[in-house]
Protein backbone atom coordinates (compact mmCIF):
# COMPACT_ATOMS: atom_id res chain seq x y z
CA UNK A 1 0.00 0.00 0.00
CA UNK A 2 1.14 3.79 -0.66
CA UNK A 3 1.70 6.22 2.16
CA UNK A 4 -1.07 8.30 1.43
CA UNK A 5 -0.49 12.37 1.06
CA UNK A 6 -2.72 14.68 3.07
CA UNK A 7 -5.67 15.51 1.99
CA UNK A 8 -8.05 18.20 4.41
CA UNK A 9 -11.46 16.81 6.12
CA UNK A 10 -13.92 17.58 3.02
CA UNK A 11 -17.17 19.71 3.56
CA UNK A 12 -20.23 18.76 1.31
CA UNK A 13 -19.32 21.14 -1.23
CA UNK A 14 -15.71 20.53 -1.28
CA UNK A 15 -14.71 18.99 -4.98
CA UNK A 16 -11.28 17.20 -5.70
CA UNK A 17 -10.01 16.74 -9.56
CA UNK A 18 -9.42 13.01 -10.41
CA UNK A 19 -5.49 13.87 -10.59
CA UNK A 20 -5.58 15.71 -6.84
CA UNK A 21 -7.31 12.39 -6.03
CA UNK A 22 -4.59 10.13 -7.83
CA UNK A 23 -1.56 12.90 -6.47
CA UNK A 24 -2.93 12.31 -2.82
CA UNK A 25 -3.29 8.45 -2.85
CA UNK A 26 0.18 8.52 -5.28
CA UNK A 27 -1.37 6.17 -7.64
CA UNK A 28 -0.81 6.60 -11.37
CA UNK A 29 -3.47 8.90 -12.87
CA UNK A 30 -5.35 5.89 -14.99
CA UNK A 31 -5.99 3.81 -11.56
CA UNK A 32 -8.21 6.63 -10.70
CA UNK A 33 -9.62 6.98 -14.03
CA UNK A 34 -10.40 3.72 -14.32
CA UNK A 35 -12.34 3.76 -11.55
CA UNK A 36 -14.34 7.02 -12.42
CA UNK A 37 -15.08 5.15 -15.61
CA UNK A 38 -15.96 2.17 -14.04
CA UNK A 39 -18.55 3.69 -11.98
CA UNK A 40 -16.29 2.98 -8.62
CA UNK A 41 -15.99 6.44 -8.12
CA UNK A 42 -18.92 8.80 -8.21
CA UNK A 43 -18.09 12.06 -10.62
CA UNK A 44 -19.92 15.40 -10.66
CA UNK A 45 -20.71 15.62 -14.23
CA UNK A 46 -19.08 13.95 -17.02
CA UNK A 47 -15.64 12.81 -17.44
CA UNK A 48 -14.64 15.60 -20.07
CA UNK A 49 -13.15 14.23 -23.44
CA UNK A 50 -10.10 17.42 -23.25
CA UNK A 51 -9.30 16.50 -20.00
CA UNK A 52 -10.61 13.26 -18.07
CA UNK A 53 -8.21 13.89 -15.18
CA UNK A 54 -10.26 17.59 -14.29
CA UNK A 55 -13.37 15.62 -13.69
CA UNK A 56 -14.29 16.04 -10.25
CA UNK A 57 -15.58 14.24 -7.30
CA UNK A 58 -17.56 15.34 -4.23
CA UNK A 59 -15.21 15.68 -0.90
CA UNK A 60 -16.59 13.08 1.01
CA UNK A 61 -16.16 10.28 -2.11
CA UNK A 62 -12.71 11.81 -2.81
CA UNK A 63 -11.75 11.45 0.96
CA UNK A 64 -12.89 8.00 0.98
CA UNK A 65 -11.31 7.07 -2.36
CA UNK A 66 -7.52 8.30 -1.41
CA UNK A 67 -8.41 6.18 2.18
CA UNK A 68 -9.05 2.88 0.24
């Protein structure tokens, strides 16, 4: 398992990018795309064609995800 970078207690309206998300757990950027696309990881909005890893992800389900 990764040591697992910081990341603040999230508020309801707090939103995390999928690359904060994959920068906090350090996991490579299409672990935590693959999950988005899987439907593992719950995104606000679509995952944008231009750039999939500025999709973002309520605080609580980013919190959660970098914990796993």
């Amino acid at each position: 398992m990764h040591a697992c970078a910081a990341m603040p207690d999230a508020a309801e309206s707090d939103l995390y990018s999928l690359a904060e998300i994959a920068a906090a757990a350090d996991v490579a950027d299409a672990v935590v795309l693959d999950l988005a696309a899987r439907g593992h990881l719950a995104l606000v909005g679509p995952i944008p064609d231009a750039a999939p890893m500025h999709a973002l992800v309520a605080g609580p389900a980013a919190i959660a995800a970098v914990r796993a």
